[in-house]
N, C-alpha and C. Protein backbone atom coordinates (compact mmCIF):
# COMPACT_ATOMS: atom_id res chain seq x y z
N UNK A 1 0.85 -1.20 0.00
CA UNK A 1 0.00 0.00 0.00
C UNK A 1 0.89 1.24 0.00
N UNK A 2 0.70 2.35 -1.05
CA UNK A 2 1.55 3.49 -0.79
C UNK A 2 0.94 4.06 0.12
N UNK A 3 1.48 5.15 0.73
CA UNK A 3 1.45 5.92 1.22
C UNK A 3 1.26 7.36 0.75
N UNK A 4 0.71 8.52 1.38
CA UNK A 4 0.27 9.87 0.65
C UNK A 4 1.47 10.49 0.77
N UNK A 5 2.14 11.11 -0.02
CA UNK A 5 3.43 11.67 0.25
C UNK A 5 3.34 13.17 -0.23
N UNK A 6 4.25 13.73 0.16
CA UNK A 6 3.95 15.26 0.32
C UNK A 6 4.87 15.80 -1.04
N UNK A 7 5.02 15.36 -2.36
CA UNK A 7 5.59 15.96 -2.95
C UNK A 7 5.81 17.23 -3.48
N UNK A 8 4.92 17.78 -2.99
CA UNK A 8 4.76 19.57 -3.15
C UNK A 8 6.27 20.30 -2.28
N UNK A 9 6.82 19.08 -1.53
CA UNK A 9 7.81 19.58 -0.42
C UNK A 9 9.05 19.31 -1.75
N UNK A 10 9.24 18.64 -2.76
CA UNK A 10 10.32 18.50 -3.53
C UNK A 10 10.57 19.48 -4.93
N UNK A 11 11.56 20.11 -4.76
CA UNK A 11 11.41 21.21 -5.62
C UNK A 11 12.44 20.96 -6.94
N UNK A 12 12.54 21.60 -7.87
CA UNK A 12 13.47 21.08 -9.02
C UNK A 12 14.89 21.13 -9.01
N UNK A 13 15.33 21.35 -7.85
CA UNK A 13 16.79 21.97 -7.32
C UNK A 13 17.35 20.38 -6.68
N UNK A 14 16.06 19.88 -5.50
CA UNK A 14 16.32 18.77 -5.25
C UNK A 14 16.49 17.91 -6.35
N UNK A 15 15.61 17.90 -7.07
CA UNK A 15 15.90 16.64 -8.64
C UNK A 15 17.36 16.48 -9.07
N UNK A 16 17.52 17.95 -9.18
CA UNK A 16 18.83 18.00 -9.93
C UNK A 16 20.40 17.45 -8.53
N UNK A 17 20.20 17.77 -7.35
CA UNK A 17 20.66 17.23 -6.32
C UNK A 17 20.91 15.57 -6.56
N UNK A 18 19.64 15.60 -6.80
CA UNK A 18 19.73 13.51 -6.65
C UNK A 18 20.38 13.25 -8.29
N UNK A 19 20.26 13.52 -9.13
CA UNK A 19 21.19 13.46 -10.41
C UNK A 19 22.43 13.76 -10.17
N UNK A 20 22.65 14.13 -9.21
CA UNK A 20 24.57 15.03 -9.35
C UNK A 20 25.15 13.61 -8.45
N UNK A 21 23.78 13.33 -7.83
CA UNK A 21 24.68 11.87 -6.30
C UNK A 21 24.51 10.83 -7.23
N UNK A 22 23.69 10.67 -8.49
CA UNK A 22 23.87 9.38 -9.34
C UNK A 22 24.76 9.77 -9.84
N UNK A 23 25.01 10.75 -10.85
CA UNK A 23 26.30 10.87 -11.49
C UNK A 23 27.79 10.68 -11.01
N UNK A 24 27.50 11.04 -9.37
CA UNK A 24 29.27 10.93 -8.53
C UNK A 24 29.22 9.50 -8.24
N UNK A 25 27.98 9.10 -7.87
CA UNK A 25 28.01 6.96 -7.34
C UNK A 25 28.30 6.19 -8.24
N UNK A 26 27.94 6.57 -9.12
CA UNK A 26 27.37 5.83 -10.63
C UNK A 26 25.89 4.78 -9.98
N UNK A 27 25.66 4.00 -10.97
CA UNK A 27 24.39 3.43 -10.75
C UNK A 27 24.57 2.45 -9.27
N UNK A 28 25.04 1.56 -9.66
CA UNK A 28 24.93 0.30 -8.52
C UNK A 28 25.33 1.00 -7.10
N UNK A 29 25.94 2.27 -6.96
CA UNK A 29 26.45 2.47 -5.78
C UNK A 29 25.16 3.12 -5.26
N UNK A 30 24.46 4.31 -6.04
CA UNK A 30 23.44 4.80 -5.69
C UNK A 30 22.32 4.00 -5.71
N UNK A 31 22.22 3.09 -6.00
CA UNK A 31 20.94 2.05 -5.56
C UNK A 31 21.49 1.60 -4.39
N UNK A 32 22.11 1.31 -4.47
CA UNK A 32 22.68 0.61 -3.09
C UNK A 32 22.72 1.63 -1.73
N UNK A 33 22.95 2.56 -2.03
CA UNK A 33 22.95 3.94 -0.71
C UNK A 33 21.69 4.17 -0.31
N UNK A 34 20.78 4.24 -1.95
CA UNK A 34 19.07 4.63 -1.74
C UNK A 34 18.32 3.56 -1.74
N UNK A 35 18.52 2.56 -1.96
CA UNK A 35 17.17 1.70 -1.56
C UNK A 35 16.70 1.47 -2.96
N UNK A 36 16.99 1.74 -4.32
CA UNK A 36 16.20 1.53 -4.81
C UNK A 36 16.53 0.58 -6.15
N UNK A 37 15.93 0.35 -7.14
CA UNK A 37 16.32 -0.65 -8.25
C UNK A 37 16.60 0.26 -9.34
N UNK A 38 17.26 -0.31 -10.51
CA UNK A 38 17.12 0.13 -12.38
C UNK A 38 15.78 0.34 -12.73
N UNK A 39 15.34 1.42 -13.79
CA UNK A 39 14.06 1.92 -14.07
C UNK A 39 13.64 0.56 -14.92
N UNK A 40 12.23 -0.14 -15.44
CA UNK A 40 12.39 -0.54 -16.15
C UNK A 40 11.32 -0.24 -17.39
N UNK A 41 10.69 1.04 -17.29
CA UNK A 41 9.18 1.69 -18.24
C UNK A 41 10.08 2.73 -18.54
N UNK A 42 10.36 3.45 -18.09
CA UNK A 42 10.68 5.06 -17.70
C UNK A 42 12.17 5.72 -17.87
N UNK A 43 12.28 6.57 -18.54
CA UNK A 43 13.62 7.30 -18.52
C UNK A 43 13.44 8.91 -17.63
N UNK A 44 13.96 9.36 -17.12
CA UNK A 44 13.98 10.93 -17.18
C UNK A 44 15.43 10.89 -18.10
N UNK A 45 15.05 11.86 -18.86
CA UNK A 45 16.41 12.70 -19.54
C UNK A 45 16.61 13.80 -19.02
N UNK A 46 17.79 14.01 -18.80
CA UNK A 46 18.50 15.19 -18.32
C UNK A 46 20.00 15.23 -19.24
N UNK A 47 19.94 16.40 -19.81
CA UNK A 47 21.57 16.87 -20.29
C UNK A 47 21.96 14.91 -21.38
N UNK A 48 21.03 15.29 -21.89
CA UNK A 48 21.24 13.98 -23.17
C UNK A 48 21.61 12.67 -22.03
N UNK A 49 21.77 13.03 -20.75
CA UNK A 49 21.80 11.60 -20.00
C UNK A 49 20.11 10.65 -19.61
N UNK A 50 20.38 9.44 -19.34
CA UNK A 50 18.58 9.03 -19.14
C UNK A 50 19.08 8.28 -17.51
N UNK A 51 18.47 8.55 -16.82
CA UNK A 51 18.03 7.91 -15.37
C UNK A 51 16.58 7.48 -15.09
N UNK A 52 16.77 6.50 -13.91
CA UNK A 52 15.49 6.15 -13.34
C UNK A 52 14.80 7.09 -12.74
N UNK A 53 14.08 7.32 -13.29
CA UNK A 53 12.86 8.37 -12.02
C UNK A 53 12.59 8.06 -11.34
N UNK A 54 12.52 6.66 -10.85
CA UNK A 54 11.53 6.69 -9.48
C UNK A 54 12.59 6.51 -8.43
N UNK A 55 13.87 5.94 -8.43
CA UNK A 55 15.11 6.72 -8.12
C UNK A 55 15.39 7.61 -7.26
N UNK A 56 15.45 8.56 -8.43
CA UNK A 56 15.94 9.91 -8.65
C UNK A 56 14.84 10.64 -7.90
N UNK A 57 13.49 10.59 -7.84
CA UNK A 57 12.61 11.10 -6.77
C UNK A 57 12.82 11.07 -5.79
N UNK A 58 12.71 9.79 -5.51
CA UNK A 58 12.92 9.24 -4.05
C UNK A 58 14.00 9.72 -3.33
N UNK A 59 15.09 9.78 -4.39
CA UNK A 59 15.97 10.17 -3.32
C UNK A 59 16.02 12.24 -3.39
N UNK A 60 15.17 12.54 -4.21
CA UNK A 60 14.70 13.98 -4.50
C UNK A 60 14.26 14.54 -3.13
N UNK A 61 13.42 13.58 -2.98
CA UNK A 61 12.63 13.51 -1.61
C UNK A 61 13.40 13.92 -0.56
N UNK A 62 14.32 12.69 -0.03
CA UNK A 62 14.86 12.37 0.75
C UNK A 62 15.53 13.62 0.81
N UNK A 63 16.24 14.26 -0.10
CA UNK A 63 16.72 15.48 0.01
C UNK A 63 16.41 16.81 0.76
N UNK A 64 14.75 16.42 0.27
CA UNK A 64 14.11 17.82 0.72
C UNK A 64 13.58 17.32 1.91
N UNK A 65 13.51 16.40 2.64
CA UNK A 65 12.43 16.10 3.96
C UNK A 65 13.41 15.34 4.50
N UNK A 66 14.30 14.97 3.96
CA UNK A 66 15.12 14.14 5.30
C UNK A 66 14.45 12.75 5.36
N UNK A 67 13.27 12.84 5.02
CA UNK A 67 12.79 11.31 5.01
C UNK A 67 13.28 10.45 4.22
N UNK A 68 13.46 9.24 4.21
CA UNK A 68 13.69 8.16 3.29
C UNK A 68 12.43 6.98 2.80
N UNK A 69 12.35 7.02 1.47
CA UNK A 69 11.21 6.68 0.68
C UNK A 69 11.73 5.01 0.69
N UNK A 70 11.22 3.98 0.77
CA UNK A 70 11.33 2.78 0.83
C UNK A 70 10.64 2.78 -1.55
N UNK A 71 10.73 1.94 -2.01
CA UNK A 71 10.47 1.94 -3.60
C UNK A 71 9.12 1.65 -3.33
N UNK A 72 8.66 0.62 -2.34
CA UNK A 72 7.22 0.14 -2.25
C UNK A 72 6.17 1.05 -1.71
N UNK A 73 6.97 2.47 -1.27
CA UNK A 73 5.91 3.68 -0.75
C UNK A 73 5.02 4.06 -1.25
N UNK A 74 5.75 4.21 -3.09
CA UNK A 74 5.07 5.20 -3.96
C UNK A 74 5.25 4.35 -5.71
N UNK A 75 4.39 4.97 -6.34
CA UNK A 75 4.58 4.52 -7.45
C UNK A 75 5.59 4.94 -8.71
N UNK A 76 5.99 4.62 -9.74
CA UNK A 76 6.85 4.68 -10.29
C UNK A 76 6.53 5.13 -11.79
N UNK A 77 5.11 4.85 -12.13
CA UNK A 77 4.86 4.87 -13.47
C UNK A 77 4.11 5.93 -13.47
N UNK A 78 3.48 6.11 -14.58
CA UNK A 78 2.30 7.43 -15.24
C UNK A 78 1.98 8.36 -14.01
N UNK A 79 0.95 7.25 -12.84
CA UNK A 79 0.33 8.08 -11.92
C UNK A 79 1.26 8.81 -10.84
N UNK A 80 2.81 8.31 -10.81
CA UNK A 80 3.35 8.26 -9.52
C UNK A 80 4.58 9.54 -9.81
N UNK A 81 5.50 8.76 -10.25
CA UNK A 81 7.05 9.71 -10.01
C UNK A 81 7.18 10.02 -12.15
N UNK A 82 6.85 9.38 -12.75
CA UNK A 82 7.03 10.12 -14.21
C UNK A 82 5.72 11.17 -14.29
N UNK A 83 4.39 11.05 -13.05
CA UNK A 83 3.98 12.73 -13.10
C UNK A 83 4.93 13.52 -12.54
N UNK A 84 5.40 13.66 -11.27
CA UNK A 84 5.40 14.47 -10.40
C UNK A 84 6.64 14.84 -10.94
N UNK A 85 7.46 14.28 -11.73
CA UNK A 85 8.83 14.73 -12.09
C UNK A 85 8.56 15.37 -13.56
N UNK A 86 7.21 15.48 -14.46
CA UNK A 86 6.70 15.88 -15.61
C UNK A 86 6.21 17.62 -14.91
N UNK A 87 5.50 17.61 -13.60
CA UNK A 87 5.04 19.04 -13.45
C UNK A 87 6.41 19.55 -12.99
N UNK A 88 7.15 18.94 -12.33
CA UNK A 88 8.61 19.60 -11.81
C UNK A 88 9.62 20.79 -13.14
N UNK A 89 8.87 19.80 -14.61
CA UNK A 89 9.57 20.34 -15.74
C UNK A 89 10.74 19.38 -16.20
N UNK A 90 10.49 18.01 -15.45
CA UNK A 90 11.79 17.29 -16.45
C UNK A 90 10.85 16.71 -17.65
N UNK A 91 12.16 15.83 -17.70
CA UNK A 91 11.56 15.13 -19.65
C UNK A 91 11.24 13.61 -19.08
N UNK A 92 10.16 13.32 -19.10
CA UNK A 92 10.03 11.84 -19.27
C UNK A 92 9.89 11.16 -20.55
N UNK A 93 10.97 10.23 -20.76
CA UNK A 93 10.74 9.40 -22.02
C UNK A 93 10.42 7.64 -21.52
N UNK A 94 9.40 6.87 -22.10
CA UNK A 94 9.14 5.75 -22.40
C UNK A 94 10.65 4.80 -22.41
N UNK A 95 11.05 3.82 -22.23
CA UNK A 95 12.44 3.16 -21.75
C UNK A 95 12.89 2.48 -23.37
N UNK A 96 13.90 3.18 -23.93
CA UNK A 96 13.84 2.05 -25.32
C UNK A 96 14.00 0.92 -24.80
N UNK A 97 13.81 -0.38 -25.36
CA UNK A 97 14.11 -1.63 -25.46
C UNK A 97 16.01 -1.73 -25.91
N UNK A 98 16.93 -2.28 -24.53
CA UNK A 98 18.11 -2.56 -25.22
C UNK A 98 18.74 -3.14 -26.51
N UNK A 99 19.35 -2.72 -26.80
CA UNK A 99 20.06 -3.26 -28.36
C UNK A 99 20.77 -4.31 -27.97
């Protein structure tokens, strides 16, 4: 069951925060710090790079509230973190299929 979460508290400064701690971890380290998995619907693009959004929220979050988002809190797709990161003003793209 999620939980109601206060994302009105995460602002686009935090987004870009949690992108700068994936970019210094690289992937496996920052899943591993945050709790969370590889995207597997969903890209955010940023700066021609693509990350997980639901991620990159979560730990958006965590930024701005100090709280820590468990992945099973909140959702990940359309209704969940590729909205709330769409009104924030990022780019959500659909996940290509690997080559």
């Amino acid at each position: 069951m999620t939980r109601l979460i206060a994302w009105d508290k995460v602002a686009h400064a935090d987004v870009l925060r949690a992108i700068q701690e994936y970019d210094r971890l690289g992937p496996e380290r920052f899943f591993s710090a945050h709790g969370f998995a590889p995207t597997t619907t969903y890209d955010l693009v940023w700066d021609k790079r693509r990350y997980p959004p639901k991620a990159i929220l979560g730990t958006a979050y965590e930024f701005a509230t100090g709280q820590r988002l468990a992945s099973g809190d909140f959702e990940g797709g359309k209704t969940g973190a590729v909205k709330v990161l769409g009104k924030l003003g990022f780019t959500i793209q659909p996940r290509r299929p690997a080559t």
